[in-house]
PDB file of N, CA and C in Angstrom:
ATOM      1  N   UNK A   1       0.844  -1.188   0.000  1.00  0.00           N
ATOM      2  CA  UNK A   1       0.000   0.000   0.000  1.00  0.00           C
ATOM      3  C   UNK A   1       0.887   1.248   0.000  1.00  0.00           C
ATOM      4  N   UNK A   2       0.458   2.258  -0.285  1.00  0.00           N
ATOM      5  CA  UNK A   2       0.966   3.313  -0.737  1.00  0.00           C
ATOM      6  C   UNK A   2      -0.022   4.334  -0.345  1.00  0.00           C
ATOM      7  N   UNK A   3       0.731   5.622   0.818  1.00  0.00           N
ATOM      8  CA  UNK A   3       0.120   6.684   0.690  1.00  0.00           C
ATOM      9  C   UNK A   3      -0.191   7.796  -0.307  1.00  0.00           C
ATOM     10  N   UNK A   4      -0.845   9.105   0.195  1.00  0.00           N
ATOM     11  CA  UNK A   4      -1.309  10.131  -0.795  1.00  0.00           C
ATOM     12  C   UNK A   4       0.013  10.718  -0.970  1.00  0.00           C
ATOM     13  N   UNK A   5       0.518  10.955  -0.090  1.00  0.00           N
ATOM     14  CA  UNK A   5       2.044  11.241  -0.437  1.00  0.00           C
ATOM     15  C   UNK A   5       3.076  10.834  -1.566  1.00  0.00           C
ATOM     16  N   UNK A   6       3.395   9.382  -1.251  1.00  0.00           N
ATOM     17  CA  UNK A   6       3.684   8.838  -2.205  1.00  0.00           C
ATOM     18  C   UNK A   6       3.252   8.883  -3.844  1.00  0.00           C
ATOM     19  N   UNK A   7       1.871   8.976  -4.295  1.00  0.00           N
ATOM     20  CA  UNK A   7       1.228   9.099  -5.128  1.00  0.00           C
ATOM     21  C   UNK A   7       1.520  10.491  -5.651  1.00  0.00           C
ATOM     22  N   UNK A   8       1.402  11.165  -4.927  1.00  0.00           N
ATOM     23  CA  UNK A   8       1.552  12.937  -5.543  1.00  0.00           C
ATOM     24  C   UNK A   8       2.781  12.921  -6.183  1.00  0.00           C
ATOM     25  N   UNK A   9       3.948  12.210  -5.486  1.00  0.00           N
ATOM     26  CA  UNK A   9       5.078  12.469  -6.464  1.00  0.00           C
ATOM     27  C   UNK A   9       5.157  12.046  -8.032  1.00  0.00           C
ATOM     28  N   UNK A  10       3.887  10.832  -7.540  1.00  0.00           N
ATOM     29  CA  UNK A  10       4.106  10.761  -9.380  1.00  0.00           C
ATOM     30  C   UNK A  10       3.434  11.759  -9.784  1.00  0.00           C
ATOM     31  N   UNK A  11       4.252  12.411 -11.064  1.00  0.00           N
ATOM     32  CA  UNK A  11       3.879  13.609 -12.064  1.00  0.00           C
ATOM     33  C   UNK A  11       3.342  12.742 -13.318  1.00  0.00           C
ATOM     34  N   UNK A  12       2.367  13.032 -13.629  1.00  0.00           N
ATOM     35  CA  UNK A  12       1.255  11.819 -14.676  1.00  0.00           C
ATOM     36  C   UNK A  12       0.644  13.249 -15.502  1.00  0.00           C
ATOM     37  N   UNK A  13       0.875  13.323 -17.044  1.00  0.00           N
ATOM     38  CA  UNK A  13       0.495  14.876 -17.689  1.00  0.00           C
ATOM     39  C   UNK A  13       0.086  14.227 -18.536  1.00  0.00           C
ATOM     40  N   UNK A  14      -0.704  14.431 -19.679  1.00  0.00           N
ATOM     41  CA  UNK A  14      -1.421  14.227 -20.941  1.00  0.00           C
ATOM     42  C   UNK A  14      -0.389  15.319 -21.878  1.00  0.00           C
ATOM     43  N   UNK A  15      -0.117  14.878 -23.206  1.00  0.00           N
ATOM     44  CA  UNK A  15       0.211  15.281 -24.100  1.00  0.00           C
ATOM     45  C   UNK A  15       0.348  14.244 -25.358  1.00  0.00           C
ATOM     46  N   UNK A  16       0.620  15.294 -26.376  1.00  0.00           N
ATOM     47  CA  UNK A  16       0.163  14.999 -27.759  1.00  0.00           C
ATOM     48  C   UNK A  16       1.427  14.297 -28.499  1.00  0.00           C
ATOM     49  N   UNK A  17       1.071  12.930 -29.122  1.00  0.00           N
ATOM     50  CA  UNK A  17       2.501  12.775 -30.261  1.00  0.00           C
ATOM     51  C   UNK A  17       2.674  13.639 -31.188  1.00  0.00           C
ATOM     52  N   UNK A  18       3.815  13.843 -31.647  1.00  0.00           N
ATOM     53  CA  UNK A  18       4.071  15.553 -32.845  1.00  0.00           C
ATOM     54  C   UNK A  18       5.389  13.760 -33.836  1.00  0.00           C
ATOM     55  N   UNK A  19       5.389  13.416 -33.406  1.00  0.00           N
ATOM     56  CA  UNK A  19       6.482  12.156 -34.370  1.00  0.00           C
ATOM     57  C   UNK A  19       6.135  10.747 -33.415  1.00  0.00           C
ATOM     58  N   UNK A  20       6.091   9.528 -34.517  1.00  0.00           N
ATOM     59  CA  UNK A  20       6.477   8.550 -33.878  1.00  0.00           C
ATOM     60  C   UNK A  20       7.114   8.164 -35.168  1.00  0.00           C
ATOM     61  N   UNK A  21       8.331   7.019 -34.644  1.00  0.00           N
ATOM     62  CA  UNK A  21       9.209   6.778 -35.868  1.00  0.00           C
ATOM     63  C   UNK A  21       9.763   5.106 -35.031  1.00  0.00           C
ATOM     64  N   UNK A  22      10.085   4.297 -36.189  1.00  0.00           N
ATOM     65  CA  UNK A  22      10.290   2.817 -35.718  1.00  0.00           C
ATOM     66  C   UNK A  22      11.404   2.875 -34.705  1.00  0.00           C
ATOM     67  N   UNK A  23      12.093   1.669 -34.267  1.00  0.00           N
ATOM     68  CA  UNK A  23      13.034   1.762 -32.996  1.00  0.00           C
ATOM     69  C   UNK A  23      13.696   0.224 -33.516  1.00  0.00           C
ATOM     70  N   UNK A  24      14.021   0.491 -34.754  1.00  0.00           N
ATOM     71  CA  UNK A  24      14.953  -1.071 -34.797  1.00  0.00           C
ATOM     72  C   UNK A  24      16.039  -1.070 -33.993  1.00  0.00           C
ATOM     73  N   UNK A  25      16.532  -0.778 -33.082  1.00  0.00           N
ATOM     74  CA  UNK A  25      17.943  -0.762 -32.402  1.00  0.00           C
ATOM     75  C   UNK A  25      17.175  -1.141 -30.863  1.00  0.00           C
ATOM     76  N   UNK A  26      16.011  -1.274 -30.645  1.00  0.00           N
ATOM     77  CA  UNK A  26      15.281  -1.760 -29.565  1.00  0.00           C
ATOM     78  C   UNK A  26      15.229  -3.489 -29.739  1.00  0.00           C
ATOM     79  N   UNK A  27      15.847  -3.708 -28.588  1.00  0.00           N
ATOM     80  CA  UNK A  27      16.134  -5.618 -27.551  1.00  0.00           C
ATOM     81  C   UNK A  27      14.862  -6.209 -28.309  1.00  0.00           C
ATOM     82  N   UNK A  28      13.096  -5.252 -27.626  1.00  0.00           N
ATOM     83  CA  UNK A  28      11.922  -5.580 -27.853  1.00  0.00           C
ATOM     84  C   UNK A  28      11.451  -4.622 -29.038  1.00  0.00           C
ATOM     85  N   UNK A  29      10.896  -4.938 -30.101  1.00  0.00           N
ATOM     86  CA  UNK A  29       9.963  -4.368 -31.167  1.00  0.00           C
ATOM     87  C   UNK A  29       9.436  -2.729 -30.191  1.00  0.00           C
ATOM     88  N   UNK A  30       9.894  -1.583 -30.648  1.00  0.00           N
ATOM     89  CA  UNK A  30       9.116  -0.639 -29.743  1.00  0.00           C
ATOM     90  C   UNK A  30       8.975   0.684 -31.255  1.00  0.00           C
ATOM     91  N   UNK A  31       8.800   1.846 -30.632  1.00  0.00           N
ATOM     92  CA  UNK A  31       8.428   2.757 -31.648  1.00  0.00           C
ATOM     93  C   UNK A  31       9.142   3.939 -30.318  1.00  0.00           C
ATOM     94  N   UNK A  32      10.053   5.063 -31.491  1.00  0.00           N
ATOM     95  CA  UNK A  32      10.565   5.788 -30.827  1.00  0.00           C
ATOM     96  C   UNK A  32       9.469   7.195 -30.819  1.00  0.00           C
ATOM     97  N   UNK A  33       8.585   7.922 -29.690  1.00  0.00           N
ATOM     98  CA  UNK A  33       7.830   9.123 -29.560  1.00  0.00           C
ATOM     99  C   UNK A  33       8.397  10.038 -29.341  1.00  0.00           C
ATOM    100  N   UNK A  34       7.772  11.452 -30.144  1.00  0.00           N
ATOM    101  CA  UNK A  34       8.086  12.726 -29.640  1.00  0.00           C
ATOM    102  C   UNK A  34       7.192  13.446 -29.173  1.00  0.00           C
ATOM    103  N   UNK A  35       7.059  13.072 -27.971  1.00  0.00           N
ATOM    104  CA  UNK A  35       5.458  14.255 -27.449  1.00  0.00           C
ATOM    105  C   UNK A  35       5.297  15.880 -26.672  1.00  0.00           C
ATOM    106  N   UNK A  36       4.551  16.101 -27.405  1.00  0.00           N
ATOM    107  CA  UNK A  36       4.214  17.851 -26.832  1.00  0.00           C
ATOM    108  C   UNK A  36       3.607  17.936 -25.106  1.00  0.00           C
ATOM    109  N   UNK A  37       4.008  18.389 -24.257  1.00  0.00           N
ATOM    110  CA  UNK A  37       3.736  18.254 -22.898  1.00  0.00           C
ATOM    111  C   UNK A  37       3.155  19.764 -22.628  1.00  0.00           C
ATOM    112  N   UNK A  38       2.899  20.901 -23.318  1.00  0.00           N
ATOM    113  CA  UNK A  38       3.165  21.718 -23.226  1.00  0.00           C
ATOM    114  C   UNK A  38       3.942  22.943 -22.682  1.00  0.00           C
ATOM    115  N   UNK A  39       3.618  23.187 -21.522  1.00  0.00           N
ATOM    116  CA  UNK A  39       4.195  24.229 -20.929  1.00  0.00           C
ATOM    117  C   UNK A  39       5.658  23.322 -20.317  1.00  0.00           C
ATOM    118  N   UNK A  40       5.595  22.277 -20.008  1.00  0.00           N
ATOM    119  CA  UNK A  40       6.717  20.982 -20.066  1.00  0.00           C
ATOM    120  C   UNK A  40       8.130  20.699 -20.983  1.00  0.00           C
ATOM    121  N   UNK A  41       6.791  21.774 -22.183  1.00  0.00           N
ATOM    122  CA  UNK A  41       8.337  20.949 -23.428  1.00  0.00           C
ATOM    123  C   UNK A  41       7.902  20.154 -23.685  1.00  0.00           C
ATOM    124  N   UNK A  42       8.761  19.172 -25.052  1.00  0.00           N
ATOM    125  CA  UNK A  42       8.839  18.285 -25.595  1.00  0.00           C
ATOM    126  C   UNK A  42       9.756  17.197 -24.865  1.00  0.00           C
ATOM    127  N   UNK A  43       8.991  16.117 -25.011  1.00  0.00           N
ATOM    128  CA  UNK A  43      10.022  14.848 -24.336  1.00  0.00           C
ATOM    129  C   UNK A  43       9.915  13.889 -25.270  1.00  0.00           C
ATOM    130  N   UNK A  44      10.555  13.019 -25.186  1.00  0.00           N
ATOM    131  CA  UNK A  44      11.337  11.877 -26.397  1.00  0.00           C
ATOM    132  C   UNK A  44      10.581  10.086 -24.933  1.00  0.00           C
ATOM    133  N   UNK A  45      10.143   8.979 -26.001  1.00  0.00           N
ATOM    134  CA  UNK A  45       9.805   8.279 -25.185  1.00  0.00           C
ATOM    135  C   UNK A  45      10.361   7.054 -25.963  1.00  0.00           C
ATOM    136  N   UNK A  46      10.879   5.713 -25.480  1.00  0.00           N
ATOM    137  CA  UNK A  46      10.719   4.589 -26.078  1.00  0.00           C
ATOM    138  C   UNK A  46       9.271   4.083 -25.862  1.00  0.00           C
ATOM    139  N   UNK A  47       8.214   3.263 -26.469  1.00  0.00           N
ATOM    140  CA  UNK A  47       7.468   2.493 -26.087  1.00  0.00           C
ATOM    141  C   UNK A  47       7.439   1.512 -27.009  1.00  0.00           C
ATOM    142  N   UNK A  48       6.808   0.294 -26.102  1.00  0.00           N
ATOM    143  CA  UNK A  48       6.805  -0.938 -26.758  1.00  0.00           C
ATOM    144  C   UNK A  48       5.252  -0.994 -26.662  1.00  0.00           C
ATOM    145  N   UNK A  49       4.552  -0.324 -28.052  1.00  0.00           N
ATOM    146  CA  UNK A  49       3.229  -0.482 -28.688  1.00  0.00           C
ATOM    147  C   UNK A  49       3.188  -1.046 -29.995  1.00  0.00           C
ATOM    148  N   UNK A  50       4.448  -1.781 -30.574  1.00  0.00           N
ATOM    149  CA  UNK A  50       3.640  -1.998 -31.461  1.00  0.00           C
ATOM    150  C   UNK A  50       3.061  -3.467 -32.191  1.00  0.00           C
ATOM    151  N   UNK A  51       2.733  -4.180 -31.019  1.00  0.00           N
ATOM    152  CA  UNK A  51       1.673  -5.122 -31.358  1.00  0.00           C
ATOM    153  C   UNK A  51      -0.068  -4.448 -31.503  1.00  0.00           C
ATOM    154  N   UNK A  52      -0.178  -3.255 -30.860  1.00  0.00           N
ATOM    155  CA  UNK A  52      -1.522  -2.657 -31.110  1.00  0.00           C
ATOM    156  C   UNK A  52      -1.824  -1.645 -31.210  1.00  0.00           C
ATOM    157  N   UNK A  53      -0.872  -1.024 -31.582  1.00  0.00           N
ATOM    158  CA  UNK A  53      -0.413   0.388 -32.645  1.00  0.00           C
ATOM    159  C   UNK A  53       0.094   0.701 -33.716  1.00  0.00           C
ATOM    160  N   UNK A  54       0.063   0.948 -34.785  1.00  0.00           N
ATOM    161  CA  UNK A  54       0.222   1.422 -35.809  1.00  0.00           C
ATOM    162  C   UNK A  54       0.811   2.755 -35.996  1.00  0.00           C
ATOM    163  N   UNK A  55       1.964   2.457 -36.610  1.00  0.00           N
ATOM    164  CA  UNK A  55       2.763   3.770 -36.342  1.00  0.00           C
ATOM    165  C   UNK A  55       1.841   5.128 -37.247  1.00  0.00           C
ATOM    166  N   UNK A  56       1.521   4.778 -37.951  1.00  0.00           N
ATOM    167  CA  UNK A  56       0.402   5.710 -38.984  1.00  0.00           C
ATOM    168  C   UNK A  56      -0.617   6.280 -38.328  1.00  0.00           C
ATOM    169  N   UNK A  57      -1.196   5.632 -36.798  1.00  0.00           N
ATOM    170  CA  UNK A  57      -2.671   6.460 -36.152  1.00  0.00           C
ATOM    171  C   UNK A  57      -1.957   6.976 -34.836  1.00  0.00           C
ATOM    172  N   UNK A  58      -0.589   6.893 -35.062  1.00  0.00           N
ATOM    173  CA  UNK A  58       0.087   7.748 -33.311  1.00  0.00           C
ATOM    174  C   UNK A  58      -0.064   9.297 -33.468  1.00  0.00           C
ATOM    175  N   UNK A  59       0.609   9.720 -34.727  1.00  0.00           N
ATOM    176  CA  UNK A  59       0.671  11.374 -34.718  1.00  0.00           C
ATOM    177  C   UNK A  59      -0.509  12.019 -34.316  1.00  0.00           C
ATOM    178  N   UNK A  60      -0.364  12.940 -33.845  1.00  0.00           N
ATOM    179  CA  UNK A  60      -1.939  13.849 -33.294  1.00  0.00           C
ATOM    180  C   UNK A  60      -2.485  13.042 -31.975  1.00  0.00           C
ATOM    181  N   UNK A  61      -2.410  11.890 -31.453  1.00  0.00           N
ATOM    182  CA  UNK A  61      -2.659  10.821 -30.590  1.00  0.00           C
ATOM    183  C   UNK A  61      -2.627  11.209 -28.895  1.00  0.00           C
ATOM    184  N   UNK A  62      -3.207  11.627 -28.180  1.00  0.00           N
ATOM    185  CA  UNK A  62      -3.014  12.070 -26.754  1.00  0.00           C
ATOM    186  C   UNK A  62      -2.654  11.264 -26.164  1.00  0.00           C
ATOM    187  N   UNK A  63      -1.566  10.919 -25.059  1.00  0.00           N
ATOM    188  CA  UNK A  63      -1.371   9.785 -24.433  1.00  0.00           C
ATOM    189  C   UNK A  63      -1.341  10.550 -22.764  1.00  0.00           C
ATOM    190  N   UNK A  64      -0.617   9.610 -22.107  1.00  0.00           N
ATOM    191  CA  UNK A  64      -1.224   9.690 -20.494  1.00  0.00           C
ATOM    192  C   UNK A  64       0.695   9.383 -20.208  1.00  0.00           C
ATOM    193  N   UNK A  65       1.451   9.904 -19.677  1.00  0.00           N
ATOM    194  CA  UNK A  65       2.619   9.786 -19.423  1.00  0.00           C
ATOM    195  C   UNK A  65       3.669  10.329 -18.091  1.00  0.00           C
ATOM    196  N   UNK A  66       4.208   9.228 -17.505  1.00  0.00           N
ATOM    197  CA  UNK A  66       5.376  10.150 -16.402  1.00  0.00           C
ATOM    198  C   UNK A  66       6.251  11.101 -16.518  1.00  0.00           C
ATOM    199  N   UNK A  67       6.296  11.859 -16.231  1.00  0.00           N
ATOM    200  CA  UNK A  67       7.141  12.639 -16.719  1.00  0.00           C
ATOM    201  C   UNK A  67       8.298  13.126 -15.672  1.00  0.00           C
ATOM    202  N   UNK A  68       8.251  12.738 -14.554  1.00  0.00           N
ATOM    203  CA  UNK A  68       9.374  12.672 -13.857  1.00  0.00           C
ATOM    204  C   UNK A  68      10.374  11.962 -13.211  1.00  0.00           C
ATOM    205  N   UNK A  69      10.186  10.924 -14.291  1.00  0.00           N
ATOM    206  CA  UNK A  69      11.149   9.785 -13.773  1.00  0.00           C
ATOM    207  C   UNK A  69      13.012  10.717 -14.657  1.00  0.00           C
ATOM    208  N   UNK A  70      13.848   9.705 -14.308  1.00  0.00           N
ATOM    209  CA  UNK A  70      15.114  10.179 -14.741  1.00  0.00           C
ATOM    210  C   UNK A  70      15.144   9.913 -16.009  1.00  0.00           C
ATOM    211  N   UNK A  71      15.965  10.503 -17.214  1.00  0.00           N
ATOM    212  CA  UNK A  71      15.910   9.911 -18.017  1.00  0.00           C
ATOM    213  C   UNK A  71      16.706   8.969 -18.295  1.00  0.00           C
ATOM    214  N   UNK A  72      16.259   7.446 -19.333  1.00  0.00           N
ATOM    215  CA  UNK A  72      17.252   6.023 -19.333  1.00  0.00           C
ATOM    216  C   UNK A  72      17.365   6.556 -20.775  1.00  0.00           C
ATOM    217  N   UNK A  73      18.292   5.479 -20.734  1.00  0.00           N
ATOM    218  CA  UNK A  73      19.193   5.533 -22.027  1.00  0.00           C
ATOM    219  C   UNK A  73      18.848   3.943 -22.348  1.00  0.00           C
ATOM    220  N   UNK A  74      18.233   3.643 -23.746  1.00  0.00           N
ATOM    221  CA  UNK A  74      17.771   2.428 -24.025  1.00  0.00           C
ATOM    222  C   UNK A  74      18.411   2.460 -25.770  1.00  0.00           C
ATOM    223  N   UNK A  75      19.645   1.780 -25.877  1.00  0.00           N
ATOM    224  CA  UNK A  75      20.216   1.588 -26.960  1.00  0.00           C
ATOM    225  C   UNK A  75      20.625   2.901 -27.177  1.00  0.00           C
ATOM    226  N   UNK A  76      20.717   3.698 -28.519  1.00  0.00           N
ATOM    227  CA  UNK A  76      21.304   4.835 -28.866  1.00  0.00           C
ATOM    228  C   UNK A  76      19.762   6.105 -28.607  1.00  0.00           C
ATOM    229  N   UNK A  77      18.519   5.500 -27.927  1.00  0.00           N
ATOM    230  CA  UNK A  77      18.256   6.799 -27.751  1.00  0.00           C
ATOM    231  C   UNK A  77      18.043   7.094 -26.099  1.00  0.00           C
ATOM    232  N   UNK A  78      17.841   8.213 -25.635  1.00  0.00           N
ATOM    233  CA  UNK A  78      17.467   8.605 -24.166  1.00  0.00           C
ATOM    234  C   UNK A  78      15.557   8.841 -24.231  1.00  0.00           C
ATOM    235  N   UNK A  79      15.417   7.812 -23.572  1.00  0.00           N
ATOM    236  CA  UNK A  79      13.770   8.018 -23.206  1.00  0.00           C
ATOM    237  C   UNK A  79      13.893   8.837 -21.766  1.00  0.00           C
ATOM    238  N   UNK A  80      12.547  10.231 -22.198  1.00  0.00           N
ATOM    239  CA  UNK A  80      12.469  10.738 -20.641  1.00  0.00           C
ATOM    240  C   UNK A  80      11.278  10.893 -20.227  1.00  0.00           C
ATOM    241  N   UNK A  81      10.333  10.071 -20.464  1.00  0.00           N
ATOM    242  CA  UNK A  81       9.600  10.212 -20.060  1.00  0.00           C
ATOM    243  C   UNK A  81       9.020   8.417 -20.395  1.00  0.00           C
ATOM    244  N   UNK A  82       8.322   7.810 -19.086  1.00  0.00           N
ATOM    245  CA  UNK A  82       7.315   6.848 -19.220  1.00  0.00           C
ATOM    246  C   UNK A  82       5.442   6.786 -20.068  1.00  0.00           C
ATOM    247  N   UNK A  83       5.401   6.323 -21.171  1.00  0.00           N
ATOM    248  CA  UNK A  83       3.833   6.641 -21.798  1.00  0.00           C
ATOM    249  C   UNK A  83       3.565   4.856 -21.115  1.00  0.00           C
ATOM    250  N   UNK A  84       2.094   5.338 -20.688  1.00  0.00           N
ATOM    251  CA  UNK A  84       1.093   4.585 -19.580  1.00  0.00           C
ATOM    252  C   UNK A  84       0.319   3.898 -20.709  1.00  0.00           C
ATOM    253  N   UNK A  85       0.672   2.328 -20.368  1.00  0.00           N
ATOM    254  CA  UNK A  85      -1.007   1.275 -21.478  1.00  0.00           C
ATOM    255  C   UNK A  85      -1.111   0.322 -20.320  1.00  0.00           C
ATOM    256  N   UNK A  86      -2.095  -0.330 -20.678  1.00  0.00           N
ATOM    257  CA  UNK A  86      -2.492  -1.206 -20.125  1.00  0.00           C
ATOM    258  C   UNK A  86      -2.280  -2.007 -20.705  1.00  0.00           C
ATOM    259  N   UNK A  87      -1.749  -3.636 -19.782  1.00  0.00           N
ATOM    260  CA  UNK A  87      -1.415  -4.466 -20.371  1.00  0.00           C
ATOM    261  C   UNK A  87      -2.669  -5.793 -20.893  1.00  0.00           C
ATOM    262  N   UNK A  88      -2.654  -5.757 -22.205  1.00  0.00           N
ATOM    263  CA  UNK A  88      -4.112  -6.534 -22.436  1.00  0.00           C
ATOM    264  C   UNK A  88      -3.308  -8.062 -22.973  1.00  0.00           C
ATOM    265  N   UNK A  89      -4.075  -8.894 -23.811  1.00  0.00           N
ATOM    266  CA  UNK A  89      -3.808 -10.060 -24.175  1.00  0.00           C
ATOM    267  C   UNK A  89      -2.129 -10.316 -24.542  1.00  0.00           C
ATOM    268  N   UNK A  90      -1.531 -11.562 -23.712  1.00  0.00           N
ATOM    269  CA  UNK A  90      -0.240 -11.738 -24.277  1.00  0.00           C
ATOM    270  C   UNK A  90       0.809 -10.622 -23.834  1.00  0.00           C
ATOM    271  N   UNK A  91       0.618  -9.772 -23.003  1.00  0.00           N
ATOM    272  CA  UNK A  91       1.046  -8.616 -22.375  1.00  0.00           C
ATOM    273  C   UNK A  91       1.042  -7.595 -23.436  1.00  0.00           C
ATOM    274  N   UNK A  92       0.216  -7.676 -24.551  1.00  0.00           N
ATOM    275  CA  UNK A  92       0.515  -6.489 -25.328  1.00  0.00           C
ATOM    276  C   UNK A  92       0.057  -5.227 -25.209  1.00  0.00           C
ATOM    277  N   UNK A  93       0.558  -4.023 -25.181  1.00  0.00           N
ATOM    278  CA  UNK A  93       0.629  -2.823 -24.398  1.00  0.00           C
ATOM    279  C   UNK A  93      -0.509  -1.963 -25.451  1.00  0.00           C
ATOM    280  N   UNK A  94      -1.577  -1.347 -24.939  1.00  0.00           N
ATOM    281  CA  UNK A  94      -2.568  -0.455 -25.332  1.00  0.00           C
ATOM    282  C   UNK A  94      -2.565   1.051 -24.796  1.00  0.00           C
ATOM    283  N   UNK A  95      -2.642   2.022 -25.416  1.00  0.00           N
ATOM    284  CA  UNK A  95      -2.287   3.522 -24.692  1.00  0.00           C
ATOM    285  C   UNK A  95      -3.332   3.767 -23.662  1.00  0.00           C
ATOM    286  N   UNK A  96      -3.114   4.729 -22.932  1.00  0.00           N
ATOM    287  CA  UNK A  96      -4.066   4.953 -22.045  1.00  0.00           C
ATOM    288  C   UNK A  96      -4.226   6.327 -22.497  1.00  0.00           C
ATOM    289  N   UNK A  97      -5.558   6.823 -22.779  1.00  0.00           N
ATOM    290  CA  UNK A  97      -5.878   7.658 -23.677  1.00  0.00           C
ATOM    291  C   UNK A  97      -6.998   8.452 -22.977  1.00  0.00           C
ATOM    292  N   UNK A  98      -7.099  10.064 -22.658  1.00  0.00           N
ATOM    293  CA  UNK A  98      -8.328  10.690 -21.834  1.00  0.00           C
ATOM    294  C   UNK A  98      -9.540  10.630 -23.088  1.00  0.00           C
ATOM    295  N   UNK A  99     -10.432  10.489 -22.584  1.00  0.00           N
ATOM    296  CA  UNK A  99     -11.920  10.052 -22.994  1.00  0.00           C
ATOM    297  C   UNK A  99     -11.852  11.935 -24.237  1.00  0.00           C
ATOM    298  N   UNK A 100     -11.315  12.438 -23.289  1.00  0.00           N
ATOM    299  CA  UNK A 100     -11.909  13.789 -24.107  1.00  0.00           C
ATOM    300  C   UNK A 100     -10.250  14.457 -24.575  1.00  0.00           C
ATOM    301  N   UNK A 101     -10.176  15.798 -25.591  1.00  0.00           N
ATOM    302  CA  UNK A 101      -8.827  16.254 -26.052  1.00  0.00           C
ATOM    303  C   UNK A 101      -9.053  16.772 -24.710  1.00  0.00           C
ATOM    304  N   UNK A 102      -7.481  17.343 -24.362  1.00  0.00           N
ATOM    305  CA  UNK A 102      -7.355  17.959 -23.408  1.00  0.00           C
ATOM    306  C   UNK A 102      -6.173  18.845 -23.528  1.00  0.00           C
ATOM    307  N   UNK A 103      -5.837  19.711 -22.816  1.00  0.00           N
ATOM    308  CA  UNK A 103      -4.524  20.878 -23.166  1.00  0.00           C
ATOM    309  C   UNK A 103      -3.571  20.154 -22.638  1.00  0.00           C
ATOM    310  N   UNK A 104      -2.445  20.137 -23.621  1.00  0.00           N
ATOM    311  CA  UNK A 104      -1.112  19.449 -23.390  1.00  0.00           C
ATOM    312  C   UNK A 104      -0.460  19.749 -21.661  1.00  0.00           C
ATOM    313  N   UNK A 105       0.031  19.014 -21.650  1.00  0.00           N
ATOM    314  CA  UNK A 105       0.784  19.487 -20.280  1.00  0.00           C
ATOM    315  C   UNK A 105      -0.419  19.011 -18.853  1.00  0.00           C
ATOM    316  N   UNK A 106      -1.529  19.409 -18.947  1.00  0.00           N
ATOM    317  CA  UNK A 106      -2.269  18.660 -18.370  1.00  0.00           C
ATOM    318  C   UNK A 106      -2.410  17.636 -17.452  1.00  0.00           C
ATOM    319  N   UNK A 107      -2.393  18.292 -15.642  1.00  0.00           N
ATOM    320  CA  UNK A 107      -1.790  16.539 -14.825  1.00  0.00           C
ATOM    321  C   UNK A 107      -3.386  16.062 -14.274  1.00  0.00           C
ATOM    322  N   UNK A 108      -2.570  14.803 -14.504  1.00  0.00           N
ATOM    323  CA  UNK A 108      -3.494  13.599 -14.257  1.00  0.00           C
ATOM    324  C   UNK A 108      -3.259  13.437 -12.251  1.00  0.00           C
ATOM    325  N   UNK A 109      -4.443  13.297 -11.907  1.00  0.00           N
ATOM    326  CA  UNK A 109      -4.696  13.138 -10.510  1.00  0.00           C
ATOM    327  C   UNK A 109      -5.697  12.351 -10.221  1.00  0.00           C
TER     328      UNK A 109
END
């Protein structure tokens, strides 16, 4: 269990993909993101979506993401930020997506 405390530190913002581009130099099949956070900036993400993503319906795409973890270094790129799916059939990863658009930068609580 985990207090409210604990929880607040995670920083959880909505923003927009502006690029997604393949990640052949990724261990696991992933797709390299560039998302708009707004008032945040732009952050760079690895994710491993693409058993149920299509790199063609990401651009314009709102996702749900950490944004204050450190940034890792995964092969030749630096991911800094964590994007949030749920894990559905076979563990394959689905975005977690707000029901409605919302203004970039935007925290999730």
């Amino acid at each position: 269990m985990i207090n409210w405390e604990d929880f607040e530190k995670v920083d959880m913002r909505v923003g927009t993909i502006i690029e997604a581009l393949d990640f052949p130099e990724a261990r696991r099949p992933a797709y390299k993101l560039t998302i708009d956070f707004g008032e945040l900036g732009i952050k760079k993400s690895s994710a491993q979506i693409t058993q149920r993503h299509r790199l063609s319906e990401l651009k314009g795409m709102q996702v749900i993401a950490v944004v204050n973890f450190p940034p890792k270094q995964i092969g030749p790129f630096m991911s800094e930020c964590l994007v949030m799916g749920v894990y559905a059939e076979n563990k394959e990863v689905v975005l977690i997506q707000p029901s409605q658009n919302c203004p970039n930068g935007s925290k999730i609580g």
